[in-house]
C-alpha atoms as a PDB file:
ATOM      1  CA  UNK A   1     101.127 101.074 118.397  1.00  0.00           C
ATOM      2  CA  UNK A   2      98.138 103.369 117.936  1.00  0.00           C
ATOM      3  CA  UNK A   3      97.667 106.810 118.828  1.00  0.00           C
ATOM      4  CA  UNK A   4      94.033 108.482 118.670  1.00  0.00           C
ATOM      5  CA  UNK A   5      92.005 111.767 118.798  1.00  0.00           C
ATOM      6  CA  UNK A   6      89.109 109.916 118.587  1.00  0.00           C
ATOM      7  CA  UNK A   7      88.474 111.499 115.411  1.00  0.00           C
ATOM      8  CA  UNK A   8      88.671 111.132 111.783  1.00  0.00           C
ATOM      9  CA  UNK A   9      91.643 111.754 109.970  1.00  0.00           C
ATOM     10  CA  UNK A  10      90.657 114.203 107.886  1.00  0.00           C
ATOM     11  CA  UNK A  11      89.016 116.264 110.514  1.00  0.00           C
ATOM     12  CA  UNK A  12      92.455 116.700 112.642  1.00  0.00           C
ATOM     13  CA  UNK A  13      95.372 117.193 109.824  1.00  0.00           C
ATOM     14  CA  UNK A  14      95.400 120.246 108.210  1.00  0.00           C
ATOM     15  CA  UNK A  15      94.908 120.380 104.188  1.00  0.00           C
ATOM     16  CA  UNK A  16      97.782 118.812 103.472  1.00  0.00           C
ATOM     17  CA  UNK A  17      97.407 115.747 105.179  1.00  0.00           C
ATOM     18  CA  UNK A  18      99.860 116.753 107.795  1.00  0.00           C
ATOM     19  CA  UNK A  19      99.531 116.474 111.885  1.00  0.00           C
ATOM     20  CA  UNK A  20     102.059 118.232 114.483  1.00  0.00           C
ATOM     21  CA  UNK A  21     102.062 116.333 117.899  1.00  0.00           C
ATOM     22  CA  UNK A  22     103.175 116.796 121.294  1.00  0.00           C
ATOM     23  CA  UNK A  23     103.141 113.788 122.774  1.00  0.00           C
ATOM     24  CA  UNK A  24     103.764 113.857 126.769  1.00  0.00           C
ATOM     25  CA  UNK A  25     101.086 110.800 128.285  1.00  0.00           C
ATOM     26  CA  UNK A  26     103.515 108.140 129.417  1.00  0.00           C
ATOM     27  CA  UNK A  27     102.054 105.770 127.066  1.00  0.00           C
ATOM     28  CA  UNK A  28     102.416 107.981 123.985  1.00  0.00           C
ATOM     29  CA  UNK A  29     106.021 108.846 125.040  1.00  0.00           C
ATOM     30  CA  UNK A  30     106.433 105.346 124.604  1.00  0.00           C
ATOM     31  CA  UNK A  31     104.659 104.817 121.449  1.00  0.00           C
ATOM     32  CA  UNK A  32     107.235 107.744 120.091  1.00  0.00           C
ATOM     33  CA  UNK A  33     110.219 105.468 121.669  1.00  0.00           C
ATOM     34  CA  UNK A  34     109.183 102.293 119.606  1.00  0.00           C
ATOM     35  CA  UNK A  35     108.627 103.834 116.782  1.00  0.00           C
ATOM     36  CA  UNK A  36     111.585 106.727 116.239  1.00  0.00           C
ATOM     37  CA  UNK A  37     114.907 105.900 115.027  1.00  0.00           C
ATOM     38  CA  UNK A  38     116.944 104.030 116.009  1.00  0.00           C
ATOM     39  CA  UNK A  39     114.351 101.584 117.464  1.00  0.00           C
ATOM     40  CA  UNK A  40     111.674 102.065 114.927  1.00  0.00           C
ATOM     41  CA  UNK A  41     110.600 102.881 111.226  1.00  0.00           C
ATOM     42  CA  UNK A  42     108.802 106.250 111.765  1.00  0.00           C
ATOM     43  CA  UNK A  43     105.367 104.750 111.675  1.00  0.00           C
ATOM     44  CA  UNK A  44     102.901 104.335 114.001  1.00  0.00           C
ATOM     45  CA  UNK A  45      98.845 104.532 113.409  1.00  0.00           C
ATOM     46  CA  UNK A  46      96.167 106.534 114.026  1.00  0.00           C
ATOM     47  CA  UNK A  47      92.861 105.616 115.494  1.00  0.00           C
ATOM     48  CA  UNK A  48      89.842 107.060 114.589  1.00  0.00           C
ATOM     49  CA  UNK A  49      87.939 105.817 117.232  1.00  0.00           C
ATOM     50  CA  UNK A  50      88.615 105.584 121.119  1.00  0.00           C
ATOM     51  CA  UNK A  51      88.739 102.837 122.465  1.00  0.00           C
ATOM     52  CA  UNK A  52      89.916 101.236 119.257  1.00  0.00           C
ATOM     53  CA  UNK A  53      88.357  98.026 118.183  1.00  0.00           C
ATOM     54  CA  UNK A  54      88.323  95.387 115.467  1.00  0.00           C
ATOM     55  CA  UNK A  55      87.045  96.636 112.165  1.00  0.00           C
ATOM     56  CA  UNK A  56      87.300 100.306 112.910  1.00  0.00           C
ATOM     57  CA  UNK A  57      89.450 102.505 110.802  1.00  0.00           C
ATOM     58  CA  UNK A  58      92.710 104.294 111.127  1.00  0.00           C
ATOM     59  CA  UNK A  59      95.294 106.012 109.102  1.00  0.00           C
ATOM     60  CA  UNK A  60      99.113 104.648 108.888  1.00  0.00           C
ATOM     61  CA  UNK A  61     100.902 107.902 110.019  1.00  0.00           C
ATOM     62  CA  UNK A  62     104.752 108.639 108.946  1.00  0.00           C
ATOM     63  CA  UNK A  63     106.643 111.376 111.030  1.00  0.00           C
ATOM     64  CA  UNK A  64     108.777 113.562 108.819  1.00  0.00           C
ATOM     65  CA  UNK A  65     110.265 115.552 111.905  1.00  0.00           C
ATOM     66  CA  UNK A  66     110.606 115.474 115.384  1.00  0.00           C
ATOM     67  CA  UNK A  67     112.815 116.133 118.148  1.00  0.00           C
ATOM     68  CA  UNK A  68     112.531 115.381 121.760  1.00  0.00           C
ATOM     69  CA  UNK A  69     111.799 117.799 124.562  1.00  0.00           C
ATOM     70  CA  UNK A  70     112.220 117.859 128.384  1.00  0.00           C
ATOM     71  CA  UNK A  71     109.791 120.127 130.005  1.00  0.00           C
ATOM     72  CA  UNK A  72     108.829 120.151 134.425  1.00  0.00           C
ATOM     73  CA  UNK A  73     111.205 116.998 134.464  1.00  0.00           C
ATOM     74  CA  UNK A  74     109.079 114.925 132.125  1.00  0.00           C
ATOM     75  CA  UNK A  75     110.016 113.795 128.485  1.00  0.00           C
ATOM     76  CA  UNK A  76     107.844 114.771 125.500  1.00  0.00           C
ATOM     77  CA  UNK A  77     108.463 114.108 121.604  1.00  0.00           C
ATOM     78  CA  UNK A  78     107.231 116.571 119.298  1.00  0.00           C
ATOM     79  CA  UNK A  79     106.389 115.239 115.907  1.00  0.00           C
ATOM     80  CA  UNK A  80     105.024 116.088 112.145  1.00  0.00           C
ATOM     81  CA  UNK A  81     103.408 113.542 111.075  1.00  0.00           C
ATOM     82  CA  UNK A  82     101.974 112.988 107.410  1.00  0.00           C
ATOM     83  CA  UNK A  83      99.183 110.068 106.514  1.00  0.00           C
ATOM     84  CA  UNK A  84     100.987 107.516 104.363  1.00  0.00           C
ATOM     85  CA  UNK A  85      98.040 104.870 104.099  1.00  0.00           C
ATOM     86  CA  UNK A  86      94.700 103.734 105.593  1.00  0.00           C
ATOM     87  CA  UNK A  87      93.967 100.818 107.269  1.00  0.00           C
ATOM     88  CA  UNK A  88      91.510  98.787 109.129  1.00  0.00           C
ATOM     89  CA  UNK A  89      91.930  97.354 112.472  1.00  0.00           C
ATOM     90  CA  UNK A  90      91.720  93.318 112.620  1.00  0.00           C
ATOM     91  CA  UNK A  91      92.186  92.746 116.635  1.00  0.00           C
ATOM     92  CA  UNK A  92      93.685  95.151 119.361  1.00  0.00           C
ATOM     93  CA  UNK A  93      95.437  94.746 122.595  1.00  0.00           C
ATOM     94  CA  UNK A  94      96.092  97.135 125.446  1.00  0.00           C
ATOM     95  CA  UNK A  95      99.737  97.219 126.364  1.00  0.00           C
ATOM     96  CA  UNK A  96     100.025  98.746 130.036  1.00  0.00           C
ATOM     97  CA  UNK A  97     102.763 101.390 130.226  1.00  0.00           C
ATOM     98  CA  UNK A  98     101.856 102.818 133.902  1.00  0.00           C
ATOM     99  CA  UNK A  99     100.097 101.234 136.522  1.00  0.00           C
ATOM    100  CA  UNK A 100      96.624 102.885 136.730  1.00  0.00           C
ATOM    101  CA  UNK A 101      97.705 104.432 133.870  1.00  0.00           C
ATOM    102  CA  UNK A 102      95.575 104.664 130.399  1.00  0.00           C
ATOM    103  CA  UNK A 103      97.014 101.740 128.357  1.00  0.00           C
ATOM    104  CA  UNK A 104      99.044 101.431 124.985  1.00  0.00           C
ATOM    105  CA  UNK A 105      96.919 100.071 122.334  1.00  0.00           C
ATOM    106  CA  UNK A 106      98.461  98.120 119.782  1.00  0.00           C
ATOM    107  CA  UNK A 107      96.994  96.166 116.622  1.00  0.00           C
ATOM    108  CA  UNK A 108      97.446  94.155 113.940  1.00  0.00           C
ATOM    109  CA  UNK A 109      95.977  96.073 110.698  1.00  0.00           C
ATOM    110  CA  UNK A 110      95.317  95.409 107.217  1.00  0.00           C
ATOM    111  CA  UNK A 111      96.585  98.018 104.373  1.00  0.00           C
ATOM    112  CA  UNK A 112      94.516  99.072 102.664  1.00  0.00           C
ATOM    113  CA  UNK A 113      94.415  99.187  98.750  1.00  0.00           C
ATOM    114  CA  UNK A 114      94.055 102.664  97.206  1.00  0.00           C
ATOM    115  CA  UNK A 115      91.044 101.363  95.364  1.00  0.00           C
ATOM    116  CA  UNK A 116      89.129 100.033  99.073  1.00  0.00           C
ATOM    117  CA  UNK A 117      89.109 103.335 100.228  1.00  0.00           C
ATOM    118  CA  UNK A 118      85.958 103.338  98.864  1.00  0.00           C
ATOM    119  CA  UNK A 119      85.087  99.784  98.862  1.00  0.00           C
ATOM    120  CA  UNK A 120      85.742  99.279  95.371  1.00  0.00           C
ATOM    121  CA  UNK A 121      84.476 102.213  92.579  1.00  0.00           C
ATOM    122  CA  UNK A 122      86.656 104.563  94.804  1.00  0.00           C
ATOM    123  CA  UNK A 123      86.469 108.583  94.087  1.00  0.00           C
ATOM    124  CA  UNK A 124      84.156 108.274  90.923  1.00  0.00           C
ATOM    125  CA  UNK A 125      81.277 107.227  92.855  1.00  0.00           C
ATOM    126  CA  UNK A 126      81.681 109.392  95.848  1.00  0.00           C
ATOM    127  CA  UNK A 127      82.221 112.552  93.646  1.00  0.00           C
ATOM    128  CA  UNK A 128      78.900 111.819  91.696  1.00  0.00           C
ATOM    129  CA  UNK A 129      77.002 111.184  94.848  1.00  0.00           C
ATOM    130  CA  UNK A 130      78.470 114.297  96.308  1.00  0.00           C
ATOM    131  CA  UNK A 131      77.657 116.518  93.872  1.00  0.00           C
ATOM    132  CA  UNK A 132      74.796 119.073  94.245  1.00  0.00           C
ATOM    133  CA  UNK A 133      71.181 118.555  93.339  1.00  0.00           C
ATOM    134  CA  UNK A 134      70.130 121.115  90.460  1.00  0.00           C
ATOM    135  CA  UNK A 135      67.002 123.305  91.745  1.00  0.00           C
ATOM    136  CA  UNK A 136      64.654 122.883  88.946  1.00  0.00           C
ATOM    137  CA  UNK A 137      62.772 125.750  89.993  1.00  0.00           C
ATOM    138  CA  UNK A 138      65.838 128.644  89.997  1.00  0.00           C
ATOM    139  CA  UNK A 139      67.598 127.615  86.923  1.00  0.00           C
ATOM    140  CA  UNK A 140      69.748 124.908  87.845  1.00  0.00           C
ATOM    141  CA  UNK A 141      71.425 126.705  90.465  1.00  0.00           C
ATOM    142  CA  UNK A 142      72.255 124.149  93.731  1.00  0.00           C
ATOM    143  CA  UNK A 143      68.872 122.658  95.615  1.00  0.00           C
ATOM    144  CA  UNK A 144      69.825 124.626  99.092  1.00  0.00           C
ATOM    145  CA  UNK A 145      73.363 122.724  99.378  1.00  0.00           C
ATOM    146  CA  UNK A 146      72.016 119.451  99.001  1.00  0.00           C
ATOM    147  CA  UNK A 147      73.764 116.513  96.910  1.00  0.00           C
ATOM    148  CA  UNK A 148      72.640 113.646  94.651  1.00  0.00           C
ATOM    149  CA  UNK A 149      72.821 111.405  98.008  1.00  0.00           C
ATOM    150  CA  UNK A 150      70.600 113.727 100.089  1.00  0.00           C
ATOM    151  CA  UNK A 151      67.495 112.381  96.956  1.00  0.00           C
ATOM    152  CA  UNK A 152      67.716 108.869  97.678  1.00  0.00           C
ATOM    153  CA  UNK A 153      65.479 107.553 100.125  1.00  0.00           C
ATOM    154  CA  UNK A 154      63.067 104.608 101.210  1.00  0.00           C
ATOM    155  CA  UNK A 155      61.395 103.201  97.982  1.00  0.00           C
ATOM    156  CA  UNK A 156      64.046 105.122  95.793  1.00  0.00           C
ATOM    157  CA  UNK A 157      64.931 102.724  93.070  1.00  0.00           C
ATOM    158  CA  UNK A 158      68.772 102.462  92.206  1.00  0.00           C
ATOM    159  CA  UNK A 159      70.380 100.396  89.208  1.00  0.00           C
ATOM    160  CA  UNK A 160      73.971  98.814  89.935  1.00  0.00           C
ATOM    161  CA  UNK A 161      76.400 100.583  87.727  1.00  0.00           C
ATOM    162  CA  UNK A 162      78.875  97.861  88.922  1.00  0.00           C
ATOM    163  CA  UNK A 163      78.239  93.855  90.338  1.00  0.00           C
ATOM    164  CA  UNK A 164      78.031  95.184  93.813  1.00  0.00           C
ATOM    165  CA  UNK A 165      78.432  92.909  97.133  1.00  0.00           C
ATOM    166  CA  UNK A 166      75.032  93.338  99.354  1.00  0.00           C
ATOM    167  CA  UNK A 167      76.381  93.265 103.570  1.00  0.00           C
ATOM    168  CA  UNK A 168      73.808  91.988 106.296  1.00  0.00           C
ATOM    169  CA  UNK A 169      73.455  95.340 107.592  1.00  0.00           C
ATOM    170  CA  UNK A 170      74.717  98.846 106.732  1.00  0.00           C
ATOM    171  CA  UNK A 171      77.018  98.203 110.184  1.00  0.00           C
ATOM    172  CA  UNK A 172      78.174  94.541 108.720  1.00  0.00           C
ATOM    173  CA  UNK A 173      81.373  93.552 106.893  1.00  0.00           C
ATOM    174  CA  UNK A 174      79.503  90.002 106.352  1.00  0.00           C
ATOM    175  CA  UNK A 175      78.524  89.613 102.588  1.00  0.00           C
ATOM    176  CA  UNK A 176      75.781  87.747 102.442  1.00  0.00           C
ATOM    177  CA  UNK A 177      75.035  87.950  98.698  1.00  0.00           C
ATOM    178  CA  UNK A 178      75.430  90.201  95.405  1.00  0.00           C
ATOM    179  CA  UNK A 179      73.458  92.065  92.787  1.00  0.00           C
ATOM    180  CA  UNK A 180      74.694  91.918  89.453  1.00  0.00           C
ATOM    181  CA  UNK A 181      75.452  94.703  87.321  1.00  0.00           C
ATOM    182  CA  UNK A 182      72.667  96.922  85.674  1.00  0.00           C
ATOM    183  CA  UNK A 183      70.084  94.859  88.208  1.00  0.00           C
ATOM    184  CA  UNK A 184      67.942  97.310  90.018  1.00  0.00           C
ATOM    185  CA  UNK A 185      67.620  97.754  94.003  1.00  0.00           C
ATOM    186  CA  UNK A 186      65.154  99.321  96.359  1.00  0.00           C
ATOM    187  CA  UNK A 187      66.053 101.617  99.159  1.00  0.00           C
ATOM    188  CA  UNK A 188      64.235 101.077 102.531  1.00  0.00           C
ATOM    189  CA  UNK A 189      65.844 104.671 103.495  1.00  0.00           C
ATOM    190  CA  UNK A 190      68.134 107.295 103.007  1.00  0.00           C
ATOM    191  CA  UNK A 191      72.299 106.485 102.717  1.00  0.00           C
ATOM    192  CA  UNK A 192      74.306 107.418 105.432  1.00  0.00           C
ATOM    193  CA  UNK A 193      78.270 106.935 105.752  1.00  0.00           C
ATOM    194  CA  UNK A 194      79.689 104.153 108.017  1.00  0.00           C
ATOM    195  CA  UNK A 195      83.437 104.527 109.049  1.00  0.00           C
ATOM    196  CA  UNK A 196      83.490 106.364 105.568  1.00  0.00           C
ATOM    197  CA  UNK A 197      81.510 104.653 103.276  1.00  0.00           C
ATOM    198  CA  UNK A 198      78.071 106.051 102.157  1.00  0.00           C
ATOM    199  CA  UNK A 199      75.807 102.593 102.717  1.00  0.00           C
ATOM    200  CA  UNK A 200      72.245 102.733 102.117  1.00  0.00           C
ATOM    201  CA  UNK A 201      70.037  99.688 103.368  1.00  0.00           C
ATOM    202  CA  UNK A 202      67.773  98.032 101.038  1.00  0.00           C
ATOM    203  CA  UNK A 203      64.560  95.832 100.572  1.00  0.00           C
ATOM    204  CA  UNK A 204      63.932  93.174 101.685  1.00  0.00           C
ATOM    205  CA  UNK A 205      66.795  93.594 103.806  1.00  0.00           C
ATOM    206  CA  UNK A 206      70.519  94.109 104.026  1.00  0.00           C
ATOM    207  CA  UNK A 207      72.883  97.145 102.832  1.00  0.00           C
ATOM    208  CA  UNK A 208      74.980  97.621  99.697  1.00  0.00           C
ATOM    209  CA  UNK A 209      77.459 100.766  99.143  1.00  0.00           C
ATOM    210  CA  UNK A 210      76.043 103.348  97.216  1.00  0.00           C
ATOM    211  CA  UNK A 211      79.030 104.107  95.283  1.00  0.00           C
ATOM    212  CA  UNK A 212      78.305 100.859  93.131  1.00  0.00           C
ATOM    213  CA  UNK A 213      75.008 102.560  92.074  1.00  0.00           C
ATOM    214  CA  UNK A 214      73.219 105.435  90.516  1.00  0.00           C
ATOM    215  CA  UNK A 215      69.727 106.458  90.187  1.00  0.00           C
ATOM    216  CA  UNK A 216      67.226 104.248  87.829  1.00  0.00           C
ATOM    217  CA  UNK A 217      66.771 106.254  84.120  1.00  0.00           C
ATOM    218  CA  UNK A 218      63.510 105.011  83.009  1.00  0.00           C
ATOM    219  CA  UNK A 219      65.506 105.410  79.780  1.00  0.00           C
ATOM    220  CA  UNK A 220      68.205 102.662  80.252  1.00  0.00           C
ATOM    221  CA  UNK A 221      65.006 100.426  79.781  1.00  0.00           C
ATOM    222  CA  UNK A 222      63.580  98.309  82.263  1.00  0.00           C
ATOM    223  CA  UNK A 223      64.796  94.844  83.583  1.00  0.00           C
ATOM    224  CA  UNK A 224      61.432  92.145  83.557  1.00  0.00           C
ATOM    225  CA  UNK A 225      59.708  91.131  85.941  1.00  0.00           C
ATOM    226  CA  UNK A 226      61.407  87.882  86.691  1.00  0.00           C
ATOM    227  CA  UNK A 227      65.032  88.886  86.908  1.00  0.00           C
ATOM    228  CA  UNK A 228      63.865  91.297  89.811  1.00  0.00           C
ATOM    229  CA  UNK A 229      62.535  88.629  91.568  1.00  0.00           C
ATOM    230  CA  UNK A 230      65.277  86.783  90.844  1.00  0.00           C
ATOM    231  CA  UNK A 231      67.214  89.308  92.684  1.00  0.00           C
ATOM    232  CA  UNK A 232      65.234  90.007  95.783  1.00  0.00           C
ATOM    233  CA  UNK A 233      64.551  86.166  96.289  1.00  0.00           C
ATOM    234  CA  UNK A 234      68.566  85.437  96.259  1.00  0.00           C
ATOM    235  CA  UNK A 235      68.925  88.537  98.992  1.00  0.00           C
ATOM    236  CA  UNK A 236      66.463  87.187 100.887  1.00  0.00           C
ATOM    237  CA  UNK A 237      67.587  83.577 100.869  1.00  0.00           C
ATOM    238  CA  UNK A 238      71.142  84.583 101.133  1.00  0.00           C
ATOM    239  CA  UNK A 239      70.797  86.507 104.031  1.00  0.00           C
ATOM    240  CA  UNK A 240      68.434  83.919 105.852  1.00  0.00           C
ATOM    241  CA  UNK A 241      71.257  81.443 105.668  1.00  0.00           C
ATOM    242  CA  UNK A 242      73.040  80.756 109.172  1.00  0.00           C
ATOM    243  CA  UNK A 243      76.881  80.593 107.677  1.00  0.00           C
ATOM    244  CA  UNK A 244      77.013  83.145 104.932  1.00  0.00           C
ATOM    245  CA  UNK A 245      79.351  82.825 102.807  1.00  0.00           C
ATOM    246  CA  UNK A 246      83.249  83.224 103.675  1.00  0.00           C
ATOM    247  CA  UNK A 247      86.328  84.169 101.942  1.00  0.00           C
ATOM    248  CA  UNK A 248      88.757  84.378 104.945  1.00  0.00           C
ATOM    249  CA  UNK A 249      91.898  84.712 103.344  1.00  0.00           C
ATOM    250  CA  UNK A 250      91.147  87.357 100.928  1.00  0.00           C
ATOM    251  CA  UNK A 251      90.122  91.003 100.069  1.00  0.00           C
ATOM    252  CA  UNK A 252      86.705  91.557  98.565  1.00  0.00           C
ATOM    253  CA  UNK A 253      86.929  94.084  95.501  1.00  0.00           C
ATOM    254  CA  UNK A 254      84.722  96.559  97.706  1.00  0.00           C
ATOM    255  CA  UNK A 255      87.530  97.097 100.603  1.00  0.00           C
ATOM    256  CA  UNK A 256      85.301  95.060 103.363  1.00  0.00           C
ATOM    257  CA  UNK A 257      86.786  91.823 104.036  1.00  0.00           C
ATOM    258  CA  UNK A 258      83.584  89.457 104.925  1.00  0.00           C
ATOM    259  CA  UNK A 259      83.470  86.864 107.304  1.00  0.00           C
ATOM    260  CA  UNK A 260      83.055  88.542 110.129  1.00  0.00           C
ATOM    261  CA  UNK A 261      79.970  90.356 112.073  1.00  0.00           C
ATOM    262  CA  UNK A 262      81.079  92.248 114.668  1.00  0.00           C
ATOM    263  CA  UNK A 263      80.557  96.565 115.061  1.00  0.00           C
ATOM    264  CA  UNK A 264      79.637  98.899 113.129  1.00  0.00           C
END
């Protein structure tokens, strides 16, 4: 069963990674009676978007105390809660508690890996991308609060630290192709994060996560001519085809499972 603020984890628990709840709706008091002891295992999930949908996010929650409350005649639960692991949503159904009532939503999820969280490179990337752009004019000191993400934009060219998976669509979890590793990219604009992941679209079309990648050092030397077009002619035929490519039963490297083109 899934429970939901409609926002983000991290912007609800406090800086431990903890949540108190007082759960009185009729169809949370009876997510708390499926899930507590004895019926239950203390686990339920969190939603980070309402309505909750296939391919959205959430956050497998554990309750660490709680005790149950009767207050004008009507039964609550209070909880602490603690995230134990994320997860993404693969199909949801609404259970109906109350006629007229809001309903229960409950889901099937899949666990996430600690090394999807970020679709594959995980914290490294997200902590270079994140860190502050050096103002050339004052010193080195930080370039007005801006980060190493906030510099990439259309025609910014980017060189794949990693062999990184290229998606239809900054929205898509379909792969339709891959660059290889130390192959250059093109930005057709600036990143921006997608149910957590910093995606920036590319040329001649598609998106790839910009964790895989860091900025092109003229240095590193300079990949020919013909292995660029290599690259950009197998995005665009890849993403032209009608059945991309499918690996149903299994978890890509980068956290997105492909196969599917729905949402975000």
């Amino acid at each position: 069963p899934l429970f939901s603020l409609g926002k983000p984890w991290q912007s609800v628990c406090d800086s431990e990674g903890a949540l108190s709840l007082r759960l009185f709706e009729p169809r949370y008091v009876k997510l708390a009676q499926r899930v507590l002891p004895p019926a239950g295992s203390g686990k339920f999930g969190y939603a980070e978007k309402y309505p909750p949908h296939a391919g959205a996010s959430g956050m497998l929650v554990q309750i660490e105390q709680f005790r149950w409350e009767l207050a004008q005649q009507q039964k609550q639960a209070l909880l602490v809660t603690r995230a134990a692991r994320r997860f993404r949503i693969l199909g949801v159904r609404k259970d109906e508690v109350k006629p007229g009532a809001p309903p229960l939503y409950v889901a099937d999820v899949q666990l996430l890996e600690e090394r999807d969280l970020a679709r594959g490179p995980g914290a490294e990337g997200l902590q270079y991308w994140s860190r502050p752009l050096p103002d050339e004019d004052e010193g080195g000191d930080a370039r007005g609060g801006k980060t190493r993400a906030d510099s990439v934009n259309a025609g910014t060219t980017l060189v794949a630290r990693y062999g990184a998976p290229v998606f239809e669509s900054p929205e898509s979890w379909q792969v339709a192709t891959s660059v290889p590793e130390g192959m250059p990219v093109v930005a057709a604009g600036p990143p921006r994060v997608v149910e957590g992941y910093l995606m920036v679209p590319i040329l001649p079309s598609g998106a790839v996560e910009l964790t895989y990648f860091r900025e092109f050092a003229a240095e590193a030397g300079i990949p020919s001519e013909e292995d660029l077009k290599a690259v950009l002619l197998n995005i665009g035929k890849d993403l032209a085809r009608e059945d991309p490519p499918r690996e149903d039963g299994g978890t890509l490297s980068t956290g997105r499972k492909s196969g599917r083109r729905r949402r975000r």
